[in-house]
C-alpha atoms as a PDB file:
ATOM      1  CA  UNK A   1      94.538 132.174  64.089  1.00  0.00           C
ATOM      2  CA  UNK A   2      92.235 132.500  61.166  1.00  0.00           C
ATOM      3  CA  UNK A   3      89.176 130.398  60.634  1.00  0.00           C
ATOM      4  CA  UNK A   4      90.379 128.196  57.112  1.00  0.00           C
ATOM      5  CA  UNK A   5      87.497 128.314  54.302  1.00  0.00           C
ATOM      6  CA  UNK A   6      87.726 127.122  50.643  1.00  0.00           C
ATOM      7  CA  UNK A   7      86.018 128.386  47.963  1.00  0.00           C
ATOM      8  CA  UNK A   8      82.812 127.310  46.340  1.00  0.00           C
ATOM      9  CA  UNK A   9      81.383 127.219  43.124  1.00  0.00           C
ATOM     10  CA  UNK A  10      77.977 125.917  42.083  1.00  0.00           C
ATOM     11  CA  UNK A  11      77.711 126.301  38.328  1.00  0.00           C
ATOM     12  CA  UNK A  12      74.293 125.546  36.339  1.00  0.00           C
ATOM     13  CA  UNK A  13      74.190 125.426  32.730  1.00  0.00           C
ATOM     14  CA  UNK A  14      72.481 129.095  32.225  1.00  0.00           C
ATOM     15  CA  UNK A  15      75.106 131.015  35.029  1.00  0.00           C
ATOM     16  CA  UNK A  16      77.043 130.692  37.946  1.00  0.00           C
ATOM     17  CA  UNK A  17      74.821 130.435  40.986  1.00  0.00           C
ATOM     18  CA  UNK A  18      77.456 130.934  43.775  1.00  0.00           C
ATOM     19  CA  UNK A  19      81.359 131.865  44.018  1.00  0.00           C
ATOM     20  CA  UNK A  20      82.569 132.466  47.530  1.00  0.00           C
ATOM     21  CA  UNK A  21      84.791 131.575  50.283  1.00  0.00           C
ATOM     22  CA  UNK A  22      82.843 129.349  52.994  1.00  0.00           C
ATOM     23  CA  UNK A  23      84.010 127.454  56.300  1.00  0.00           C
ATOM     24  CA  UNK A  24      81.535 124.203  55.409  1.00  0.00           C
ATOM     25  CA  UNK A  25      79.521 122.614  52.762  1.00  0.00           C
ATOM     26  CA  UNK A  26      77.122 119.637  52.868  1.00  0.00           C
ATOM     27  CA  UNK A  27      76.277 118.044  49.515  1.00  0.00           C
ATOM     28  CA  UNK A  28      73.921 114.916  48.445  1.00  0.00           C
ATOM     29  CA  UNK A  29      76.164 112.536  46.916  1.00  0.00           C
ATOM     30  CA  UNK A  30      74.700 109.403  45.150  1.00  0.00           C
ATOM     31  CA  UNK A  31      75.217 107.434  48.105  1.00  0.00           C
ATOM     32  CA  UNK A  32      74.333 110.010  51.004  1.00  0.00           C
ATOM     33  CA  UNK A  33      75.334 113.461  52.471  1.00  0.00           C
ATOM     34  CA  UNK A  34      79.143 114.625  52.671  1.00  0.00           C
ATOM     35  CA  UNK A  35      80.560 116.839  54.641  1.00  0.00           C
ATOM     36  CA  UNK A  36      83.403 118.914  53.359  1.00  0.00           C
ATOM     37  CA  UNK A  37      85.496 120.877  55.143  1.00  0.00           C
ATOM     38  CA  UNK A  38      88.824 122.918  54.048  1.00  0.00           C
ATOM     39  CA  UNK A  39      91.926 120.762  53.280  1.00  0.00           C
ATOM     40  CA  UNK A  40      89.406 117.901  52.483  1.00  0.00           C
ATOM     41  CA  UNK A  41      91.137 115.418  50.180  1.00  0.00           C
ATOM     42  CA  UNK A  42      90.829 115.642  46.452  1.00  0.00           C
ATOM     43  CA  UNK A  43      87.252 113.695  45.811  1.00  0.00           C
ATOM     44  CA  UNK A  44      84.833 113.483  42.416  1.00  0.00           C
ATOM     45  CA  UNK A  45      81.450 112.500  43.198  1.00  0.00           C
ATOM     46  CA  UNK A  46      77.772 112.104  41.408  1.00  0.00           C
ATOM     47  CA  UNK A  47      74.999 114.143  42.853  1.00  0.00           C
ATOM     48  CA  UNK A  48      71.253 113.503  43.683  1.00  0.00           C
ATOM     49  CA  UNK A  49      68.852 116.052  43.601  1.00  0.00           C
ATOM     50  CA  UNK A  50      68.602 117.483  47.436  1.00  0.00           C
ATOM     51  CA  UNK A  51      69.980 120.235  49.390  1.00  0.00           C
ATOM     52  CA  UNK A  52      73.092 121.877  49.437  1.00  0.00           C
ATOM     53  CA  UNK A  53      74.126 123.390  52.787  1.00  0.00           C
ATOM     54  CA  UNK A  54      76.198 126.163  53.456  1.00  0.00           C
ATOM     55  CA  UNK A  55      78.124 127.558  56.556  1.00  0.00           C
ATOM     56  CA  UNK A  56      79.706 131.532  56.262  1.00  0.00           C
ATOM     57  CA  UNK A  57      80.799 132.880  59.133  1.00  0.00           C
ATOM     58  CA  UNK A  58      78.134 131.487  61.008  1.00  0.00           C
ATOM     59  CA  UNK A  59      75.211 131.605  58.850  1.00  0.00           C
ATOM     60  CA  UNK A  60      74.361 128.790  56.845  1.00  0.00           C
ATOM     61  CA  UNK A  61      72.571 129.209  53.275  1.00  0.00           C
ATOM     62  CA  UNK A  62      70.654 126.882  51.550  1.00  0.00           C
ATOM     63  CA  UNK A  63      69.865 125.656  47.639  1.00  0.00           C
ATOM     64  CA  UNK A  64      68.026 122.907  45.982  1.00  0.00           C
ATOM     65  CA  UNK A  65      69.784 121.568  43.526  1.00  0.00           C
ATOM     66  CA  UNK A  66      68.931 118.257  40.784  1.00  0.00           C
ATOM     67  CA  UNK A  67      71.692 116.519  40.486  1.00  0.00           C
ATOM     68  CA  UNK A  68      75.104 117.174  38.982  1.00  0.00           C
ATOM     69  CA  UNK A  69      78.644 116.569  40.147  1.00  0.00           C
ATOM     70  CA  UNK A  70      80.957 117.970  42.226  1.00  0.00           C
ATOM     71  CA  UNK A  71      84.735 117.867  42.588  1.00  0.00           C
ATOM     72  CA  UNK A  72      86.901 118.483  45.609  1.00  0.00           C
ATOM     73  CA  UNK A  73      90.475 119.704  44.919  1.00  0.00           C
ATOM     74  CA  UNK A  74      92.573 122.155  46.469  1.00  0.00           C
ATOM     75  CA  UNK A  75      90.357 123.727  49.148  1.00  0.00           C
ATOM     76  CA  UNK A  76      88.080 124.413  45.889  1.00  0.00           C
ATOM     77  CA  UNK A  77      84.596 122.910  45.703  1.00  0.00           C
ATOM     78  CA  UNK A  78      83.055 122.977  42.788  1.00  0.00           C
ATOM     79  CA  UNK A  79      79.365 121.729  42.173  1.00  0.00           C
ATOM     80  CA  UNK A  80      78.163 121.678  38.424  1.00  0.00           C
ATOM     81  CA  UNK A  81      74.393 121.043  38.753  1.00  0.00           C
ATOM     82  CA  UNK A  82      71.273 120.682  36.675  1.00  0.00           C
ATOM     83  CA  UNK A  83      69.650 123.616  38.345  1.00  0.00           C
ATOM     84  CA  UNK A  84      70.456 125.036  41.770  1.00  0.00           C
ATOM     85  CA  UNK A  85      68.155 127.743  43.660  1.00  0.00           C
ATOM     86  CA  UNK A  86      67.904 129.525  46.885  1.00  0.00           C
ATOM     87  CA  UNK A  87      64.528 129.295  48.699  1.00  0.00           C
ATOM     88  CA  UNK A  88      63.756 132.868  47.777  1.00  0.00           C
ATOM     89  CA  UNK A  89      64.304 131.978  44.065  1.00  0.00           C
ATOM     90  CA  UNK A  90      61.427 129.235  44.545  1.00  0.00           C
ATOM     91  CA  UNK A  91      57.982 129.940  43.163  1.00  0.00           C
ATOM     92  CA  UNK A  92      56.312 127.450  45.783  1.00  0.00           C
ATOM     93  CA  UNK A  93      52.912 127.543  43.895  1.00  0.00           C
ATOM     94  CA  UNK A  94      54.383 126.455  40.982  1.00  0.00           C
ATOM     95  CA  UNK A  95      56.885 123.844  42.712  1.00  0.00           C
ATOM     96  CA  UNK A  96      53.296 122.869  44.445  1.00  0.00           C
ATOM     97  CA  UNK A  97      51.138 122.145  41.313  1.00  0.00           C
ATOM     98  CA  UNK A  98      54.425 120.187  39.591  1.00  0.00           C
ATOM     99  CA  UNK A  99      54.161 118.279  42.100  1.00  0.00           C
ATOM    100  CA  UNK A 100      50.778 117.352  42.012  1.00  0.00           C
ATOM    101  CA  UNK A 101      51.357 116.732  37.956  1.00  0.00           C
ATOM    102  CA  UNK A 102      53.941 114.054  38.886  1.00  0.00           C
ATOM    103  CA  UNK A 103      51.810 112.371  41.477  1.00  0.00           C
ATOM    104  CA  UNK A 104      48.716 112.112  39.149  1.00  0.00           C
ATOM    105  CA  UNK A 105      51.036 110.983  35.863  1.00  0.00           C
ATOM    106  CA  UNK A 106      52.673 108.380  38.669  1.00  0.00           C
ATOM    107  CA  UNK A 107      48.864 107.226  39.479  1.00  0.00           C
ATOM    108  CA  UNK A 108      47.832 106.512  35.710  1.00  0.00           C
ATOM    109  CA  UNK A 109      48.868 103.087  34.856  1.00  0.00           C
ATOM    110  CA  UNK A 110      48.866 103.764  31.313  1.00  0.00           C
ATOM    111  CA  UNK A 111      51.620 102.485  29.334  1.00  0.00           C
ATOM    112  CA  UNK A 112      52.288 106.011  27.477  1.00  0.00           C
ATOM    113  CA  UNK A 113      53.704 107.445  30.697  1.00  0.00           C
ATOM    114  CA  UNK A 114      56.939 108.161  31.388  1.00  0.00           C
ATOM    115  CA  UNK A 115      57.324 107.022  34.477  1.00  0.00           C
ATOM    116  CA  UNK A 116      61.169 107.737  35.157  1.00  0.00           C
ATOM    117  CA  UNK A 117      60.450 110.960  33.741  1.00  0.00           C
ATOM    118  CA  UNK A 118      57.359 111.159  36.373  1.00  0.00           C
ATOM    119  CA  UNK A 119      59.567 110.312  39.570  1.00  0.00           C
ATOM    120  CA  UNK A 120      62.409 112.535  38.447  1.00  0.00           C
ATOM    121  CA  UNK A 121      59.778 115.890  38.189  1.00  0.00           C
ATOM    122  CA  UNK A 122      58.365 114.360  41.572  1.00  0.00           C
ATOM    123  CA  UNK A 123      61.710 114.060  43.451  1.00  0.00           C
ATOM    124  CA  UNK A 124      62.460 118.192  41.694  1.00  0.00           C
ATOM    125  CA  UNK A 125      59.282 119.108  43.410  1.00  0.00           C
ATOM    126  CA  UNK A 126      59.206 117.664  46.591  1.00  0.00           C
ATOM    127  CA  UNK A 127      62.867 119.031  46.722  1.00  0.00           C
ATOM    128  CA  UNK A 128      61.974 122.922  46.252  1.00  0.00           C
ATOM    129  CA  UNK A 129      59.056 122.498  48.731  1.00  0.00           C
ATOM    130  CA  UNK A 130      61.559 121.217  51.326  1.00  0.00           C
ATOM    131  CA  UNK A 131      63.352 124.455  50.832  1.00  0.00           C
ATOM    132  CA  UNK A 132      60.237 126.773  52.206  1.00  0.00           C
ATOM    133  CA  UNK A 133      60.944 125.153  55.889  1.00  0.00           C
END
């Protein structure tokens, strides 16, 4: 018997990151991680920035993304996201002096700071780093 997959999509404003069949996908919904398998029931959901996990015939891929939505319909997952990358795609230097940025902006008190803004480039950062593991 063949192994059932469903086909992904992750879809940034600029291009279309990823379009293939897969067996699994974890995403980071608003409220925590879901697991989606093939013949999963029709679902729309909010997502956080984190990691999307992939499983292909028994390799599993992984991108950062920041956010988005994703809908779940017809063994069809699709993920429209802020921005999505694979760890090879990540200049780590860069990710690791945004981060510092954030931190320092977070550590001035002064009322002309953005601080949601802050947090949200913090949250991007620490998120690509995760992805050199």
């Amino acid at each position: 018997m063949a192994e059932s997959k469903q086909r992904l999509e992750i879809v940034t404003p600029q291009k279309k990151v990823f379009n293939e069949d897969v067996n699994f996908v974890v995403i980071p919904g608003e409220l925590g991680e879901l697991g989606i398998l093939p013949n999963h029931a029709p679902l729309m959901t909010s997502l956080k920035i984190g990691e999307v996990r992939i499983q292909m015939d028994g390799n599993t891929t992984r991108m950062a993304i920041s956010g988005g939505f994703a809908e779940i319909v017809k063994n069809k997952v699709t993920i429209l996201a802020d921005t999505a990358e694979r760890p090879e795609d990540i200049d780590f230097e860069r990710a690791e002096r945004a981060k510092e940025r954030a931190e320092k902006r977070l550590a001035d008190k002064s009322a002309d700071i953005d601080f949601i803004r802050a947090e949200m480039a913090l949250k991007r950062a620490i998120n690509r780093l995760r992805m050199k593991q």
